[in-house]
C-alpha atoms as a PDB file:
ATOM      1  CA  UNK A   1      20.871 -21.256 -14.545  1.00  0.00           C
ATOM      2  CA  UNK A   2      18.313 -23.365 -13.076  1.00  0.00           C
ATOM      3  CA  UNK A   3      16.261 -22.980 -10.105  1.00  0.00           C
ATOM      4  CA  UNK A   4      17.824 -25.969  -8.222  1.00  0.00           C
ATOM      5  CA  UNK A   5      21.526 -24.267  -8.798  1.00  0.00           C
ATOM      6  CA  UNK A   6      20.345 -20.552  -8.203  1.00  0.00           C
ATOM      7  CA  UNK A   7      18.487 -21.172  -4.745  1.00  0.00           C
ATOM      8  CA  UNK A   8      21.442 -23.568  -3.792  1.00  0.00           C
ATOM      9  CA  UNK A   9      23.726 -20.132  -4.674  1.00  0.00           C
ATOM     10  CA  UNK A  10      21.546 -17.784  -2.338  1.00  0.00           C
ATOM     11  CA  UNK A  11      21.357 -19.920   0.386  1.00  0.00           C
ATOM     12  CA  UNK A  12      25.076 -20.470   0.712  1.00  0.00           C
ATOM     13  CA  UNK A  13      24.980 -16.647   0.637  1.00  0.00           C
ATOM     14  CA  UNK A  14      22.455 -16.196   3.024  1.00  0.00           C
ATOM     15  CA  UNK A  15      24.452 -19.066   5.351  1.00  0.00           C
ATOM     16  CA  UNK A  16      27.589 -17.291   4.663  1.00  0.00           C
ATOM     17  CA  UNK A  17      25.943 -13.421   6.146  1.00  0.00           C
ATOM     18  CA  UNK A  18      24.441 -15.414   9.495  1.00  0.00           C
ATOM     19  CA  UNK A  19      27.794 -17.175  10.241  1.00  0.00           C
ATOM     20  CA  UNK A  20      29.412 -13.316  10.310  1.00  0.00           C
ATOM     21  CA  UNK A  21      26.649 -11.570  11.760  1.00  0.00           C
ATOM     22  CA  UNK A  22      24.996 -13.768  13.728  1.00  0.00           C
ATOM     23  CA  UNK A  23      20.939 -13.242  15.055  1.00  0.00           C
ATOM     24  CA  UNK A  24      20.118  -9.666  16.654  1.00  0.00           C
ATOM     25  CA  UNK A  25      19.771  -7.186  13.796  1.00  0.00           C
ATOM     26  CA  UNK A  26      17.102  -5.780  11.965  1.00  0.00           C
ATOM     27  CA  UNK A  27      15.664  -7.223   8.473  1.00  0.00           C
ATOM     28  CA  UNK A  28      17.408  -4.386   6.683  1.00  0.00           C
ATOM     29  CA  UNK A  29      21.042  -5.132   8.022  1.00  0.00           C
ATOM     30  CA  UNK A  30      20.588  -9.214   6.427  1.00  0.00           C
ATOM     31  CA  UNK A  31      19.610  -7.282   3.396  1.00  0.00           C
ATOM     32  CA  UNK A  32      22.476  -5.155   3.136  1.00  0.00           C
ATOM     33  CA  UNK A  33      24.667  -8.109   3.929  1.00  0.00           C
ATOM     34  CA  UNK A  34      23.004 -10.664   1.248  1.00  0.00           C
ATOM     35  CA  UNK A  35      23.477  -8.111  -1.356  1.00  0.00           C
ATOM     36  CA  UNK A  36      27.039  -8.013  -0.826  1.00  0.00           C
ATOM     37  CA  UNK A  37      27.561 -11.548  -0.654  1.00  0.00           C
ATOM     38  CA  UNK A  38      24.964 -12.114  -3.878  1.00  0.00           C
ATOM     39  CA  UNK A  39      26.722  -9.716  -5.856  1.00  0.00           C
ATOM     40  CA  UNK A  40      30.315 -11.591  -5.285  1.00  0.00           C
ATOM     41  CA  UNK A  41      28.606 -14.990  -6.156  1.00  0.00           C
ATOM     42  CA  UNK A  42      27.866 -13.068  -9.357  1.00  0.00           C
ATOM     43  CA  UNK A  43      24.074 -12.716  -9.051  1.00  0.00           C
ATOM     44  CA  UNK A  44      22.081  -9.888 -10.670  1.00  0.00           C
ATOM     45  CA  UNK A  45      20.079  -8.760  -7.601  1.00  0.00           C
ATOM     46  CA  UNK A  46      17.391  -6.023  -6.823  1.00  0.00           C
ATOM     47  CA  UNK A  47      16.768  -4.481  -3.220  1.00  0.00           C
ATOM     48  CA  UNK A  48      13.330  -3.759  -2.598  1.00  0.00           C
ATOM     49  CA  UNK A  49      11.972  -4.736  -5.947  1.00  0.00           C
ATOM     50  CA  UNK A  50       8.976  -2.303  -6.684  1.00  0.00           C
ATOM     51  CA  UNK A  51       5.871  -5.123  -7.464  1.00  0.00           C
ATOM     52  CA  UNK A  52       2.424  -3.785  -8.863  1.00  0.00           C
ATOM     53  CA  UNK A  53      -0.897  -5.861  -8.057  1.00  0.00           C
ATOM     54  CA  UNK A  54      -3.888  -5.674 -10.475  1.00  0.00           C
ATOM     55  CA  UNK A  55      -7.409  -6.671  -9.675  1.00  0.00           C
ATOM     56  CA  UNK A  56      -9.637  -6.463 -13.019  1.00  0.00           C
ATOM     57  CA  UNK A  57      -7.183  -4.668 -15.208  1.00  0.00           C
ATOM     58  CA  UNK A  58      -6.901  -1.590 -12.629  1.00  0.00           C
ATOM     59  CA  UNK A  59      -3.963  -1.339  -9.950  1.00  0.00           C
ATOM     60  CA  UNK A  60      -5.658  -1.892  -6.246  1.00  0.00           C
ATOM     61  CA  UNK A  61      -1.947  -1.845  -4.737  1.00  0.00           C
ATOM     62  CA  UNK A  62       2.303  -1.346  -4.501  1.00  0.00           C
ATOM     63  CA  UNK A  63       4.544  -3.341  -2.364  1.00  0.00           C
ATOM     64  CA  UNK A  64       8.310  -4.090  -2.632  1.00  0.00           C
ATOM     65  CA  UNK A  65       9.581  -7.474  -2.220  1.00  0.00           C
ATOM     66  CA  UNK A  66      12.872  -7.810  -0.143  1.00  0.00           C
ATOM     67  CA  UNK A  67      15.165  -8.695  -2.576  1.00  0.00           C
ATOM     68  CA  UNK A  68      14.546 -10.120  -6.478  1.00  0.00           C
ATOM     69  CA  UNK A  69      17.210 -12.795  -7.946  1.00  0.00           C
ATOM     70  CA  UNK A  70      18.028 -12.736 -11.602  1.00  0.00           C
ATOM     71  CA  UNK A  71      14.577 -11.582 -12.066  1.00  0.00           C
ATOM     72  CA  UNK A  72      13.149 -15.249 -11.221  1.00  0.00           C
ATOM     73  CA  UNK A  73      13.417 -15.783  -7.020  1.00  0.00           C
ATOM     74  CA  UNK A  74      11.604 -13.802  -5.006  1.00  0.00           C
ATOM     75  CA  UNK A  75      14.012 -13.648  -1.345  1.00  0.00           C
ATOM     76  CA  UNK A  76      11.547 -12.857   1.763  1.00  0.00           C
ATOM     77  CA  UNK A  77      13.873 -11.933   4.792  1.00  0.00           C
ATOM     78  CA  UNK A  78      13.118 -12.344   8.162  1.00  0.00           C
ATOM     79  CA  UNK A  79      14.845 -11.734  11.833  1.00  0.00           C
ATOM     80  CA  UNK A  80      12.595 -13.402  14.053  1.00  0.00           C
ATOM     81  CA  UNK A  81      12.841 -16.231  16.511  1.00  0.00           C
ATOM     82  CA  UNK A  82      10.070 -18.099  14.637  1.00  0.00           C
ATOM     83  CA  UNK A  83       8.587 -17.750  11.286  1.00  0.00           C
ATOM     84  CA  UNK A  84       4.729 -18.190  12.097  1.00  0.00           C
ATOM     85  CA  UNK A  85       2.380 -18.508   8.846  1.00  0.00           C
ATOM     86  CA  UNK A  86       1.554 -15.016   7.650  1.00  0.00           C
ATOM     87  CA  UNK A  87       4.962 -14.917   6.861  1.00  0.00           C
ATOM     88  CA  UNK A  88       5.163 -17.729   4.908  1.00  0.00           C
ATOM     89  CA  UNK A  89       1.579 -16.305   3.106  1.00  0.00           C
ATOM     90  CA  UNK A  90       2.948 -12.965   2.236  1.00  0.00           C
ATOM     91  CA  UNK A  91       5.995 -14.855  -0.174  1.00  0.00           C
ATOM     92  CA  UNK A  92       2.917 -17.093  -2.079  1.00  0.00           C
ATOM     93  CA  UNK A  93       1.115 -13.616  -2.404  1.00  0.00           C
ATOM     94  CA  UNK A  94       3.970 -12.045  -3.558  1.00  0.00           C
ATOM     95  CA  UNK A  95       4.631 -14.870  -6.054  1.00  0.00           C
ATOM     96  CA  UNK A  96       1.075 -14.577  -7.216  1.00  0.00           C
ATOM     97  CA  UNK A  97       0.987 -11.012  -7.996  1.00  0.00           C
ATOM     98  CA  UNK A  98       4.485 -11.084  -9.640  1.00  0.00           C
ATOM     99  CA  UNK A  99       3.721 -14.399 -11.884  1.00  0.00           C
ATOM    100  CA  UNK A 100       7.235 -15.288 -10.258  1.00  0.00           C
ATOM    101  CA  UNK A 101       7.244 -19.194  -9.755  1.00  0.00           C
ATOM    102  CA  UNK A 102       9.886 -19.583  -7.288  1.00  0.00           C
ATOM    103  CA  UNK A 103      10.425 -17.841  -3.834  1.00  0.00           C
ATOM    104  CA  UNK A 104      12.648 -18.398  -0.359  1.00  0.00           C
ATOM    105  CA  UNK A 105      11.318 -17.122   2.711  1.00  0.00           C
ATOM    106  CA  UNK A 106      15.319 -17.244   4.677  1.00  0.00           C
ATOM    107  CA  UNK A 107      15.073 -16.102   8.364  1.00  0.00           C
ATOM    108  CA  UNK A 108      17.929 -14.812   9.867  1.00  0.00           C
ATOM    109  CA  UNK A 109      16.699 -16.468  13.164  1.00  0.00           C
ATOM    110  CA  UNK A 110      17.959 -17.206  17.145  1.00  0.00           C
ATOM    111  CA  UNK A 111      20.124 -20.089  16.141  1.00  0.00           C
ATOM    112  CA  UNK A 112      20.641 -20.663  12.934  1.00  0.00           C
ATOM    113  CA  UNK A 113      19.289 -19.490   9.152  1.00  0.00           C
ATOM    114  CA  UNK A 114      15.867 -20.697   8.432  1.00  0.00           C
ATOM    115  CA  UNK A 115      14.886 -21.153   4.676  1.00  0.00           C
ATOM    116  CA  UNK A 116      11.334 -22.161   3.374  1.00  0.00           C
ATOM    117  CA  UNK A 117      11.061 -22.455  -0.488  1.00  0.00           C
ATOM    118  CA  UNK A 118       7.836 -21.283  -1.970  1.00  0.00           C
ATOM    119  CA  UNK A 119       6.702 -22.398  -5.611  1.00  0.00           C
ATOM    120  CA  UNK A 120       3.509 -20.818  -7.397  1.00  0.00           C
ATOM    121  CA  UNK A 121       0.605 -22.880  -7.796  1.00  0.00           C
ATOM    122  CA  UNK A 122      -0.121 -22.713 -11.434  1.00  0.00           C
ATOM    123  CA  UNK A 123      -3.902 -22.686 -11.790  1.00  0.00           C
END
């Protein structure tokens, strides 16, 4: 599947949880719910995805991303009334320390699902 297919797949998921639950709950609720709803649109997904980051060949820190797609799209959820830029920093990081090229940022926010796709810069 290619990345144009698979992110249109998780958004309609991630549409299809806000139009049921609506804005109001916490990150972790929108996670539970896009699981569900990735899992019946048949897509191998991990919860809080355990990442490693190296610096010289030694491991300087451990972080979990939100949710990992067919081990290729990283999913950074939000709840918040506006996605500001750390936000959008923390998915490029993310993508940089996984060697993942392709990430959403999808906030569950005030009036409607908010969705800002990431790619790696390849250096």
């Amino acid at each position: 599947m290619q990345y144009e297919d698979l992110t249109k797949k998780i958004i309609g998921c991630a549409y299809h949880v806000y139009n049921k639950m609506g804005f109001g709950f916490l990150e972790s609720v929108y996670e539970n719910c896009l699981m569900i709803e990735l899992k019946k649109a048949g897509l191998k997904a991990i919860a809080q995805s355990p990442i490693v980051v190296h610096y010289d060949n030694e491991i300087v820190g451990e972080f979990f991303v939100d949710i990992l797609v067919e081990d290729l799209i990283i999913l950074e959820l939000k709840s918040v009334r506006r996605v500001i830029k750390v936000h959008e920093t923390q998915l490029v990081n993310y993508l940089t320390a996984t060697l993942k090229d392709v990430g959403l940022l999808i906030n569950f926010a005030e009036t409607k699902v908010e969705i800002k796709r990431k790619v790696r810069e390849l250096n």
